[in-house]
Protein backbone atom coordinates (compact mmCIF):
# COMPACT_ATOMS: atom_id res chain seq x y z
CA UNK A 1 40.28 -59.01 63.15
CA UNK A 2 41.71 -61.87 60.93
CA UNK A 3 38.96 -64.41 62.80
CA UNK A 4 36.12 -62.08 61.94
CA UNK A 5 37.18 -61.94 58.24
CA UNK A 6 37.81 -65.44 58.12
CA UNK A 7 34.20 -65.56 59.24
CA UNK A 8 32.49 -63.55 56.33
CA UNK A 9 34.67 -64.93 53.80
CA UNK A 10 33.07 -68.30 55.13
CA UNK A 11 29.37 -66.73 54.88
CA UNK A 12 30.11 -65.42 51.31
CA UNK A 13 31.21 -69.02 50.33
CA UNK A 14 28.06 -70.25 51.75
CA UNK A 15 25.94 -67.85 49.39
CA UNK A 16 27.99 -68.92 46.65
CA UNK A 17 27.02 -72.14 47.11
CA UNK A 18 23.72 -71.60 47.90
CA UNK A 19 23.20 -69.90 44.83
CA UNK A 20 25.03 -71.95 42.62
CA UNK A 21 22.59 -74.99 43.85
CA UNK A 22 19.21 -73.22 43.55
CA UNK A 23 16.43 -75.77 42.97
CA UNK A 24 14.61 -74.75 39.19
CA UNK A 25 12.18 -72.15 38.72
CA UNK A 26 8.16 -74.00 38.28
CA UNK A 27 5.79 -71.15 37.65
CA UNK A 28 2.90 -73.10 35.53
CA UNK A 29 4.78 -76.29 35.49
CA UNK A 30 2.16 -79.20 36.23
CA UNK A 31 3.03 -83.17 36.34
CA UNK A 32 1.42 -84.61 33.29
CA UNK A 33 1.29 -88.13 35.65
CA UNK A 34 0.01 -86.60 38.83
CA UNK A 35 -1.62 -82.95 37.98
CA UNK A 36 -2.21 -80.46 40.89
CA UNK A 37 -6.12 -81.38 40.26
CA UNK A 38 -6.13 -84.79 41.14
CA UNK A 39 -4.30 -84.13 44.66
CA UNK A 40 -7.51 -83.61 46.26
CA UNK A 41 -6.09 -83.37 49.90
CA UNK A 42 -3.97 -80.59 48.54
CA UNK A 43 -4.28 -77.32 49.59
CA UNK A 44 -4.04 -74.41 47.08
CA UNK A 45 -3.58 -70.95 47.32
CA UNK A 46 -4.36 -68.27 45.04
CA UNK A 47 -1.46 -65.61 44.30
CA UNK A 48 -1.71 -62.60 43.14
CA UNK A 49 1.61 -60.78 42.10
CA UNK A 50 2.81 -57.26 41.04
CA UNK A 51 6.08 -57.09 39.43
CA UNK A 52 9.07 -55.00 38.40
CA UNK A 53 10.85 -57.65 36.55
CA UNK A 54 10.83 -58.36 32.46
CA UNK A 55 8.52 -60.97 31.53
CA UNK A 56 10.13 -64.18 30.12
CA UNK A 57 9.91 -67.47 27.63
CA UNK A 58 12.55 -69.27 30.10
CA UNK A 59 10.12 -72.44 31.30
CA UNK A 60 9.09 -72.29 34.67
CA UNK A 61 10.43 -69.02 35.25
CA UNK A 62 7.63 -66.75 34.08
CA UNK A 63 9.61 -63.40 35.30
CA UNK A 64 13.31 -62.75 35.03
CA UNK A 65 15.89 -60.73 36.70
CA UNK A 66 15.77 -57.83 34.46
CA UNK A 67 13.82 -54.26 35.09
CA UNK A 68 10.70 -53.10 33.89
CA UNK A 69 9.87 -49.68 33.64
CA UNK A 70 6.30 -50.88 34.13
CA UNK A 71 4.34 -52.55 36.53
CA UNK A 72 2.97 -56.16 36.17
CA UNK A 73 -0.13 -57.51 37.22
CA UNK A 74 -0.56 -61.43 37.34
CA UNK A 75 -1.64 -64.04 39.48
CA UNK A 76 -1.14 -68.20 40.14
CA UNK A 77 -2.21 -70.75 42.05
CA UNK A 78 0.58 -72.68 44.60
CA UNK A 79 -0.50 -76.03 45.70
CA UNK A 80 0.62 -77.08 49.01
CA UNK A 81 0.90 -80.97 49.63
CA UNK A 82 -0.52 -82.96 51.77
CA UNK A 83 2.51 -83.98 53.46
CA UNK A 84 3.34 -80.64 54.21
CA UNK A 85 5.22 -79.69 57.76
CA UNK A 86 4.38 -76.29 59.60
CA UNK A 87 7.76 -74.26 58.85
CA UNK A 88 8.90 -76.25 56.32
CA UNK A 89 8.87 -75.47 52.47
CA UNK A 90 8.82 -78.90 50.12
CA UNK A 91 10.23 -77.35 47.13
CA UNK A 92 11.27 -79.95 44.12
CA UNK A 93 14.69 -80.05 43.20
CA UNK A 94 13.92 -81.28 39.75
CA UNK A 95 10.63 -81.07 37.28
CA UNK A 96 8.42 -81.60 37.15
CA UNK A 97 7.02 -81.44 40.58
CA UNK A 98 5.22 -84.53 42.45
CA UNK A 99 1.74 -82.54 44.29
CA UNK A 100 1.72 -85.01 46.33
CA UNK A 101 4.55 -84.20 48.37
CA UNK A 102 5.65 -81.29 47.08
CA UNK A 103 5.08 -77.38 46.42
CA UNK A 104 3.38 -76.67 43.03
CA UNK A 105 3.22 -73.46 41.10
CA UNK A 106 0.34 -73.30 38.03
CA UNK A 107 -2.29 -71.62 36.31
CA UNK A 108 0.16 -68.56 35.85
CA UNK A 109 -2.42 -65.55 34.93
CA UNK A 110 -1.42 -61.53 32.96
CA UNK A 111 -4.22 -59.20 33.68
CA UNK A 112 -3.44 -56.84 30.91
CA UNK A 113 -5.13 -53.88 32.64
CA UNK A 114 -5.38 -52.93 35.98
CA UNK A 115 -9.19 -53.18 35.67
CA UNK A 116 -8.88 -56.43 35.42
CA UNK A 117 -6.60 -57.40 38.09
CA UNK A 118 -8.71 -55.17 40.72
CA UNK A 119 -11.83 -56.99 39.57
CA UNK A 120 -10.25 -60.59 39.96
CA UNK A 121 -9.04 -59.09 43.45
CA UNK A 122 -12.49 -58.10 44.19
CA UNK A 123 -13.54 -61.45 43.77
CA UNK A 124 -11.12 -63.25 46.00
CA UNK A 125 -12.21 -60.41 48.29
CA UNK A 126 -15.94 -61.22 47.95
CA UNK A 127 -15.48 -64.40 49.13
CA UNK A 128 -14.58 -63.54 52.39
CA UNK A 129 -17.04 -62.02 55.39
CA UNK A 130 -17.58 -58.34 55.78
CA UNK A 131 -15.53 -57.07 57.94
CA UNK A 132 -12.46 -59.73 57.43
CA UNK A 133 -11.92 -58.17 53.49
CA UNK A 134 -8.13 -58.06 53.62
CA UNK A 135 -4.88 -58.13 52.46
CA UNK A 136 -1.58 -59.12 52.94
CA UNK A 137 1.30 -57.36 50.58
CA UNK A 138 4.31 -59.42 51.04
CA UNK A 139 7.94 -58.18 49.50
CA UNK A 140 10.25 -59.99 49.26
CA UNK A 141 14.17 -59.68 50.12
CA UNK A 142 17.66 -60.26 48.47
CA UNK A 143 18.80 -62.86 46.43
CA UNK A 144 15.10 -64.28 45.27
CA UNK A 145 13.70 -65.69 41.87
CA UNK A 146 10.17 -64.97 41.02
CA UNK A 147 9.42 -69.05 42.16
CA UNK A 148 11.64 -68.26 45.18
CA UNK A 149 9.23 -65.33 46.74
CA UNK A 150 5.72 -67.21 45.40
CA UNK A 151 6.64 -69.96 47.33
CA UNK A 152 7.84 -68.25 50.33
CA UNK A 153 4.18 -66.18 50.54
CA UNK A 154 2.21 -69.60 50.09
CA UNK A 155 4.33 -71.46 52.69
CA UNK A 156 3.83 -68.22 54.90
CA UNK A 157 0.30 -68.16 53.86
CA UNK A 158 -0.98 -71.98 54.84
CA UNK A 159 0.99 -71.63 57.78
CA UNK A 160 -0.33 -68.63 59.36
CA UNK A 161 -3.87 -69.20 58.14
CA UNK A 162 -4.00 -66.15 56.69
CA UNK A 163 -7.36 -65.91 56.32
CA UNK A 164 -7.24 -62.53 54.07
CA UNK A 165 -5.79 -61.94 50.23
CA UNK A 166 -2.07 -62.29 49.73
CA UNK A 167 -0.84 -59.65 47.34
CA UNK A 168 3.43 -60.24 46.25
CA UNK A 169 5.17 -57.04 45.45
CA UNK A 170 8.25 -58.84 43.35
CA UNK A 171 11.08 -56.40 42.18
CA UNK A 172 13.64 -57.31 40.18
CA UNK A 173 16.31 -59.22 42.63
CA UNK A 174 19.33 -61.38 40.24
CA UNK A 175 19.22 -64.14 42.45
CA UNK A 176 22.51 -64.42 42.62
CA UNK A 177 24.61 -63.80 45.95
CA UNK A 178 27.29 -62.02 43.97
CA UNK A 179 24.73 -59.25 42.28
CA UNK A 180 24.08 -57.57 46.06
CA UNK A 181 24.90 -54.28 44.62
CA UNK A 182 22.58 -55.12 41.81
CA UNK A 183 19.60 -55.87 44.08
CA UNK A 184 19.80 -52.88 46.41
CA UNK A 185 19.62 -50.74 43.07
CA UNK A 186 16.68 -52.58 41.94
CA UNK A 187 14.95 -52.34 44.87
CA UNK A 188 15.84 -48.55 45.01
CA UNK A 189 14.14 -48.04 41.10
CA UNK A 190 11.06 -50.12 42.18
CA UNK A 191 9.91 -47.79 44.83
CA UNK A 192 7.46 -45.25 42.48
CA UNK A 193 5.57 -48.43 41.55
CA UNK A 194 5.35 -49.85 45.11
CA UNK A 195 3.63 -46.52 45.55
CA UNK A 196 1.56 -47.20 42.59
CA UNK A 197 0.44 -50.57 44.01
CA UNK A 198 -0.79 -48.47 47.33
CA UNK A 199 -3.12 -46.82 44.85
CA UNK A 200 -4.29 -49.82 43.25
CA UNK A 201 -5.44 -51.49 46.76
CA UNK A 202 -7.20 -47.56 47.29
CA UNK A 203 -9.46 -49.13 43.98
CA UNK A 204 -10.08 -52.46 45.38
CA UNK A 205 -12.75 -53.33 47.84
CA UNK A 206 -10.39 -54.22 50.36
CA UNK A 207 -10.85 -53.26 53.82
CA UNK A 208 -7.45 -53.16 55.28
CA UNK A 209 -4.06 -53.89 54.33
CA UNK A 210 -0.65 -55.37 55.73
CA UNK A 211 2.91 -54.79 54.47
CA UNK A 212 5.35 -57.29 55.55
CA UNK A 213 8.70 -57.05 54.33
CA UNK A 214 11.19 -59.26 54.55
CA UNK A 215 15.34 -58.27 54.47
CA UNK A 216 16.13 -56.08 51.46
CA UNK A 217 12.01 -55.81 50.73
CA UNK A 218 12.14 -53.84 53.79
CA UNK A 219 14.78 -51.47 52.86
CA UNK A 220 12.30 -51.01 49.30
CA UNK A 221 9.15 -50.62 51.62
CA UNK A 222 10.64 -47.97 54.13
CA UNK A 223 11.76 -45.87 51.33
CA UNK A 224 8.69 -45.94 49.41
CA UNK A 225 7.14 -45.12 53.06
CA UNK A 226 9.17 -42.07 53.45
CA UNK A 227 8.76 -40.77 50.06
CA UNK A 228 4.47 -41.16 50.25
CA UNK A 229 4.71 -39.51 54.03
CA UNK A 230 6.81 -36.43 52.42
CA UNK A 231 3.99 -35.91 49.98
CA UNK A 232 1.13 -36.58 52.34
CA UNK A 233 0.34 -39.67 50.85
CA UNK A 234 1.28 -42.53 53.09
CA UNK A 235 -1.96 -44.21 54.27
CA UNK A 236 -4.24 -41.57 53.17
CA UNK A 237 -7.56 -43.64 52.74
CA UNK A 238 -6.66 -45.07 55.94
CA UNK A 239 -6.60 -48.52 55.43
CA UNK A 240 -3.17 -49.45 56.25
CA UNK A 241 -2.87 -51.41 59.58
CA UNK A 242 0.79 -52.49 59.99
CA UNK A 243 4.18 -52.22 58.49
CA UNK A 244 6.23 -55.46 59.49
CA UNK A 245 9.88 -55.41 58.61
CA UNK A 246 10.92 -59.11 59.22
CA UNK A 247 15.02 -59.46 59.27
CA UNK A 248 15.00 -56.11 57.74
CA UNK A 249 18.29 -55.12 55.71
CA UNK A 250 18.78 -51.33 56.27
CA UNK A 251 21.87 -49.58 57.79
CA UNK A 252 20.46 -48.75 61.08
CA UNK A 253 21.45 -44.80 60.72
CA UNK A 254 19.22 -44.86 57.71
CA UNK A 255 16.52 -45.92 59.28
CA UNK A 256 16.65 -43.37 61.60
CA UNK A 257 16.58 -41.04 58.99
CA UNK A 258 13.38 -42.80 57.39
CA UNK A 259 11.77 -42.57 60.65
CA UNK A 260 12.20 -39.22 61.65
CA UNK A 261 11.15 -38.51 57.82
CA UNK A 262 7.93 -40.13 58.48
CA UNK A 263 7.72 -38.22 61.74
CA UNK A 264 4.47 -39.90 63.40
CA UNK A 265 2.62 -40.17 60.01
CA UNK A 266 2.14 -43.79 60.15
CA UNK A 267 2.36 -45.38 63.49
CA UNK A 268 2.21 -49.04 63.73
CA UNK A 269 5.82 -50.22 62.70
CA UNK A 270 6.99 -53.45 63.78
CA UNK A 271 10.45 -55.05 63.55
CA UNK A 272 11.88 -58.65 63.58
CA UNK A 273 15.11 -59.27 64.37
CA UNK A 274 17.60 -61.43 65.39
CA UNK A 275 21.16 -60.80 66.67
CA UNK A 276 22.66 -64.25 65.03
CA UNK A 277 21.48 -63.43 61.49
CA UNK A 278 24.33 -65.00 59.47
CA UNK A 279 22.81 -63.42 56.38
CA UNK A 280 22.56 -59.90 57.66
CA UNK A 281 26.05 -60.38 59.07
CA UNK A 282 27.32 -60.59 55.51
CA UNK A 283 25.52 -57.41 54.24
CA UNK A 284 27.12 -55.47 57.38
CA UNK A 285 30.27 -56.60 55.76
CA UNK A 286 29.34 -55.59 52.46
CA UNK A 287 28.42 -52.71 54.04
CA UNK A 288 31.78 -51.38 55.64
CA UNK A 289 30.59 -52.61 59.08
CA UNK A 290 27.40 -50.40 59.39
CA UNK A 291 24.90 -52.41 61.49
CA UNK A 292 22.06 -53.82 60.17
CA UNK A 293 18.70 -53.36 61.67
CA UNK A 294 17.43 -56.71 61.31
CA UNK A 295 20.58 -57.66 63.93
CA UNK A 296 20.58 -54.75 66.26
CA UNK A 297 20.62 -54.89 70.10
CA UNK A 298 16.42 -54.22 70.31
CA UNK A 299 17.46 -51.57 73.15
CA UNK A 300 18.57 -49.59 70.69
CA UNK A 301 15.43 -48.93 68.79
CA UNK A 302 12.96 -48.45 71.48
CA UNK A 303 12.95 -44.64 71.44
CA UNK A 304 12.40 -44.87 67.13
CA UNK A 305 8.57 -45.53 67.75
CA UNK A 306 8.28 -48.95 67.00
CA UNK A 307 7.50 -52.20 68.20
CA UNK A 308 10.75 -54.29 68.88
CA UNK A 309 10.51 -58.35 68.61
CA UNK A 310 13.81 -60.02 69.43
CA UNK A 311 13.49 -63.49 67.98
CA UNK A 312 17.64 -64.32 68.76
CA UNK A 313 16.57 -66.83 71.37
CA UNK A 314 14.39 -68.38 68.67
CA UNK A 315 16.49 -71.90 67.30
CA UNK A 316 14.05 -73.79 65.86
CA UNK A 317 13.71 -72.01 62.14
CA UNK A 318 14.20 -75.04 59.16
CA UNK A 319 14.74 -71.81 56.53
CA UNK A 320 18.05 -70.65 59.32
CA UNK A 321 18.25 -67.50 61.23
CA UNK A 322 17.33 -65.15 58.38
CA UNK A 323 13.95 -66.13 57.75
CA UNK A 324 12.36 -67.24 61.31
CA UNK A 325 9.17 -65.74 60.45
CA UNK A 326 8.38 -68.32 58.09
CA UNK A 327 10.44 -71.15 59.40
CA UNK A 328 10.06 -70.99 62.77
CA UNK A 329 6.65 -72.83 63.96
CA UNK A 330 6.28 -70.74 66.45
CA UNK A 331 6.82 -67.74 65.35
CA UNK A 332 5.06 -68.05 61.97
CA UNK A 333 1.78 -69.47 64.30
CA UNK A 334 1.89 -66.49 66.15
CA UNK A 335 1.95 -63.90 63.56
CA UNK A 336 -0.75 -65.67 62.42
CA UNK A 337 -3.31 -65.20 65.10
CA UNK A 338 -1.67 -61.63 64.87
CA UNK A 339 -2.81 -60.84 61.57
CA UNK A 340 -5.86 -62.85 61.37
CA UNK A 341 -6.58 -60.43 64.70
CA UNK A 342 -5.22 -57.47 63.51
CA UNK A 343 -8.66 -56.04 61.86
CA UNK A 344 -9.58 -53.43 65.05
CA UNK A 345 -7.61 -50.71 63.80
CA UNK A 346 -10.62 -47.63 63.78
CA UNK A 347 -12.27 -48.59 67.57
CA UNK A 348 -12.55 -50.10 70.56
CA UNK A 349 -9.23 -52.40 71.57
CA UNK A 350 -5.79 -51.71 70.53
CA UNK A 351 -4.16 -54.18 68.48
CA UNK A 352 -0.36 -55.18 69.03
CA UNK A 353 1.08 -57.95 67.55
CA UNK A 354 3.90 -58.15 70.12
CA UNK A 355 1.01 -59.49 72.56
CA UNK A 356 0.68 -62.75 69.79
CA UNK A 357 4.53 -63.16 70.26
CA UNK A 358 4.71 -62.00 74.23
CA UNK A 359 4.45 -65.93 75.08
CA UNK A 360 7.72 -66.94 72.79
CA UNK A 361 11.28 -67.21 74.61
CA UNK A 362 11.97 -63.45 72.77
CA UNK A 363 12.32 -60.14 74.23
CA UNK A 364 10.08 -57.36 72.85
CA UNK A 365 10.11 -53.22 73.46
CA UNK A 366 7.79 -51.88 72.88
CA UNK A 367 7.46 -47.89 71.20
């Protein structure tokens, strides 16, 4: 018992530490030497963000950690370098940033009504072939700054290929490892607005839509799932294709709950997990020693309806065993071609995005 407390002491001095070194915030900081526009081999990614968090004059931070009882609307543009390595993300530890080897975040944009933002979302839409009009609404987890989840989505982004609309749903997370409590409550208030977002897509000209939610951003989007499928409201327009919880962060007796809440109203659930998850292993502590999700045995879970990916055997992640989806080559390859595949939900040829994983050293159950 001592050993295993020595152990989470150990992962909460990590955190501290981890949080205490946090690289600076960059929303709409640009290199007055070398500017995003002259890096021509660049890549660059347009963003478009909803937000629970307080707008702020803090440089380079653009959001803070502090609630809004109203939804933002906004969008940037992250610039991925040239240099750039699948899985990796090349974030500047000071300011400004260099484009040409690392992540840049600019051209931060406030659509004062949602009329706006819908038409700007349209337009990105536009661009793309019938019948491949998408979106991807990524939220983000625990302990993350407004620069921390933008550049998460990008890297995630130009290394899936996402070939769709990426859409960040960012509530109001501290970013500190000590504020857990803080967080989780955050998350908890920020549900009625995730909901609102759902009925902001309803007004776009998008054709589909993804959630994928990753740790404590899964805990946020099951609860705002359960609460639309008690009102007969989840997926009503039918244009929701998957809900991927990736390391998810929910006592595993509450999702149960959720589940049988939802009760077959939404089908297509798939979860990520990983049985060494260092950072999950810390919230079961936090937690009284409930299990997480994100770290059960996947034998567990098969009879829940969902899909079950096992990613433990996975050891090749540069962002550690928390976030494999995004910096794990081959994982965040193969959720990829899932995604960019994942546009047959109303005929012929079921899509599963276990079958883009089934080739990786993991075990998956399906529901």
């Amino acid at each position: 018992m001592m050993r295993r407390c020595c152990s989470y002491l150990l992962i909460v001095v990590n955190f501290v530490v981890i949080s205490c070194s946090r690289p600076p915030d960059l929303v709409g900081i640009d290199n007055p030497e070398i500017t995003v526009a002259s890096v021509e081999t660049a890549t660059r990614h347009k963003i478009f963000m909803a937000t629970t968090r307080s707008a702020t004059e803090a440089l380079g931070a653009f959001y803070s950690d502090r609630r809004s009882p109203e939804l933002a609307l906004t969008s940037v543009d992250v610039s991925i370098p040239p240099n750039h390595v699948l899985g990796n993300l090349e974030r500047p530890n000071r300011m400004p940033p260099n484009p040409r080897t690392e992540f840049a975040i600019v051209n931060p944009t406030v659509y004062e009504t949602e009329k706006s933002f819908v038409a700007s979302v349209n337009v990105a839409l536009q661009r793309l072939p019938r019948n491949e009009r998408y979106i991807l609404l990524f939220v983000h987890g625990y302990n993350n700054t407004t620069s921390d989840s933008l550049l998460r989505l990008a890297q995630f982004v130009e290394d899936t290929n996402y070939q769709g609309v990426a859409v960040l749903f960012s509530w109001a997370s501290a970013a500190q490892a000590t504020k857990y409590v803080y967080d989780m409550n955050s998350a908890l208030i920020a549900r009625p607005l995730l909901a609102d977002l759902g009925r902001i897509f309803g007004n776009t000209n998008a054709e589909g839509y993804d959630i994928f939610a990753h740790s404590m951003g899964a805990l946020l989007a099951m609860e705002t799932a359960r609460d639309m499928a008690r009102i007969g409201q989840l997926d009503r327009l039918g244009r929701l294709i998957n809900i991927v919880l990736a390391s998810p962060d929910i006592d595993i007796d509450l999702f149960r709950a959720q589940m049988a809440q939802i009760d077959n109203k939404f089908d297509k659930f798939f979860v990520l997990l990983s049985q060494d998850d260092n950072a999950l292993g810390f919230s079961r502590w936090i937690a009284g020693g409930v299990p997480r999700l994100g770290s059960a045995d996947s034998s567990e879970l098969g009879e829940l309806g969902v899909t079950t990916i096992d990613l433990t055997a996975i050891q090749d992640s540069t962002s550690g065993s928390h976030s494999k989806f995004a910096g794990s080559p081959r994982v965040v390859q193969s959720i990829g071609r899932g995604l960019n595949s994942s546009k047959d939900f109303a005929g012929d040829g079921t899509y599963n995005l276990s079958d883009f994983l089934a080739y990786l050293p993991i075990r998956h159950v399906d529901n």
